[in-house]
C-alpha atoms as a PDB file:
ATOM      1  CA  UNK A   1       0.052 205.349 150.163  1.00  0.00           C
ATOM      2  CA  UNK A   2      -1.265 202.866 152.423  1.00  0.00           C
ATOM      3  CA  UNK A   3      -2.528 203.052 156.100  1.00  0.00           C
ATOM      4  CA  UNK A   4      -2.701 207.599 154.865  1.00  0.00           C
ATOM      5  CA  UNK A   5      -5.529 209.207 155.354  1.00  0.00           C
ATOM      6  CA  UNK A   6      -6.482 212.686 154.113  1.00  0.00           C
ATOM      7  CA  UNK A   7      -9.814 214.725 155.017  1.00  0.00           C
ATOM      8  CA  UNK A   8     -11.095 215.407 151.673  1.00  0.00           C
ATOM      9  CA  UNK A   9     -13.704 217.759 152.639  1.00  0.00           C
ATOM     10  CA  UNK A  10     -11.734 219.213 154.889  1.00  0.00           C
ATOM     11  CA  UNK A  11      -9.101 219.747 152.727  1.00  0.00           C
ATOM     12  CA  UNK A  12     -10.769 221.057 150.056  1.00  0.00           C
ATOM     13  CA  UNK A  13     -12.681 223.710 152.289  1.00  0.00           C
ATOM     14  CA  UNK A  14      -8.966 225.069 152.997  1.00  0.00           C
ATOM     15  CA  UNK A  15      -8.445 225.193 149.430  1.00  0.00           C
ATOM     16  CA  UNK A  16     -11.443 227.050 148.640  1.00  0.00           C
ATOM     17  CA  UNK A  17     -10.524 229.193 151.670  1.00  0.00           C
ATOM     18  CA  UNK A  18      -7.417 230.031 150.282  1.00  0.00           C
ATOM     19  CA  UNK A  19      -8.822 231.269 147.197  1.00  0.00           C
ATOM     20  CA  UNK A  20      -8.415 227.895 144.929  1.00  0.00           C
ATOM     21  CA  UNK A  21     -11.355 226.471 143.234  1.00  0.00           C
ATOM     22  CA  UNK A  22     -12.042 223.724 140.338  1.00  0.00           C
ATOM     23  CA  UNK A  23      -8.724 222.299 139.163  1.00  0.00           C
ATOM     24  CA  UNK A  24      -6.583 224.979 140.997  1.00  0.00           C
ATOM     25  CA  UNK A  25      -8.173 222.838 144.600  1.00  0.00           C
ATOM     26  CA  UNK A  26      -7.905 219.737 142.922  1.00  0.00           C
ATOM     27  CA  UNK A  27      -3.814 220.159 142.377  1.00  0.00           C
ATOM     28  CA  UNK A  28      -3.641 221.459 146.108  1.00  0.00           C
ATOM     29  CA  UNK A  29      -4.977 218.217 147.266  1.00  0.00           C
ATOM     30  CA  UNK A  30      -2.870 216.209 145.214  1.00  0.00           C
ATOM     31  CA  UNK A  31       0.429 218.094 146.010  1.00  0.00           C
ATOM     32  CA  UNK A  32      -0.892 217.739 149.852  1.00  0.00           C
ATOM     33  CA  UNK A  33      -1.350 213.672 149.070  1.00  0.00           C
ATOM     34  CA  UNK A  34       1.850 213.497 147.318  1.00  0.00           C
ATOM     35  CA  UNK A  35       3.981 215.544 150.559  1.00  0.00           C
ATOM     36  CA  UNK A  36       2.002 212.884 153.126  1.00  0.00           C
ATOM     37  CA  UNK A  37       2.803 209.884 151.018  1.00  0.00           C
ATOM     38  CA  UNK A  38       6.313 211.306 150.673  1.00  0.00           C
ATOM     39  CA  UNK A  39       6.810 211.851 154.513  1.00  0.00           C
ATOM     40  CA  UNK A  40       5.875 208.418 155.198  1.00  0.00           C
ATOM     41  CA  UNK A  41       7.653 206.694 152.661  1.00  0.00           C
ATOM     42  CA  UNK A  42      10.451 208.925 154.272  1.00  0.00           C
ATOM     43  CA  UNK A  43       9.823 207.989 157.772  1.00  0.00           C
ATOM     44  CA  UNK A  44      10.095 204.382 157.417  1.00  0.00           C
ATOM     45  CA  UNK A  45      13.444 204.839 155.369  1.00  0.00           C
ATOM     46  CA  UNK A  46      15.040 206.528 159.082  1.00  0.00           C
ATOM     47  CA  UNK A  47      15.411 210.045 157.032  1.00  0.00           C
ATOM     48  CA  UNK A  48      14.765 213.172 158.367  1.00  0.00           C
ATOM     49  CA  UNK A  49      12.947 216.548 156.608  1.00  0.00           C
END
């Protein structure tokens, strides 16, 4: 996941916004890393989402 950047706090402020909190906020920030890591990694292949 180089050169990706994610605002933590920011992020996590969503996630509390949207109701999640302790490991439910900590899963929505990893499923949002995963997605951005997977984009990229998709982007350089050419592919399209």
């Amino acid at each position: 996941m180089a050169g990706l950047t994610l605002d933590t706090a920011g992020a996590l402020a969503a996630a509390r916004e949207m109701g999640a909190s302790g490991w439910a906020a900590a899963e929505l920030l990893l499923a949002i890393r995963i997605g951005m890591a997977e984009g990229s990694a998709a982007r350089r292949e050419g592919e399209t989402i």
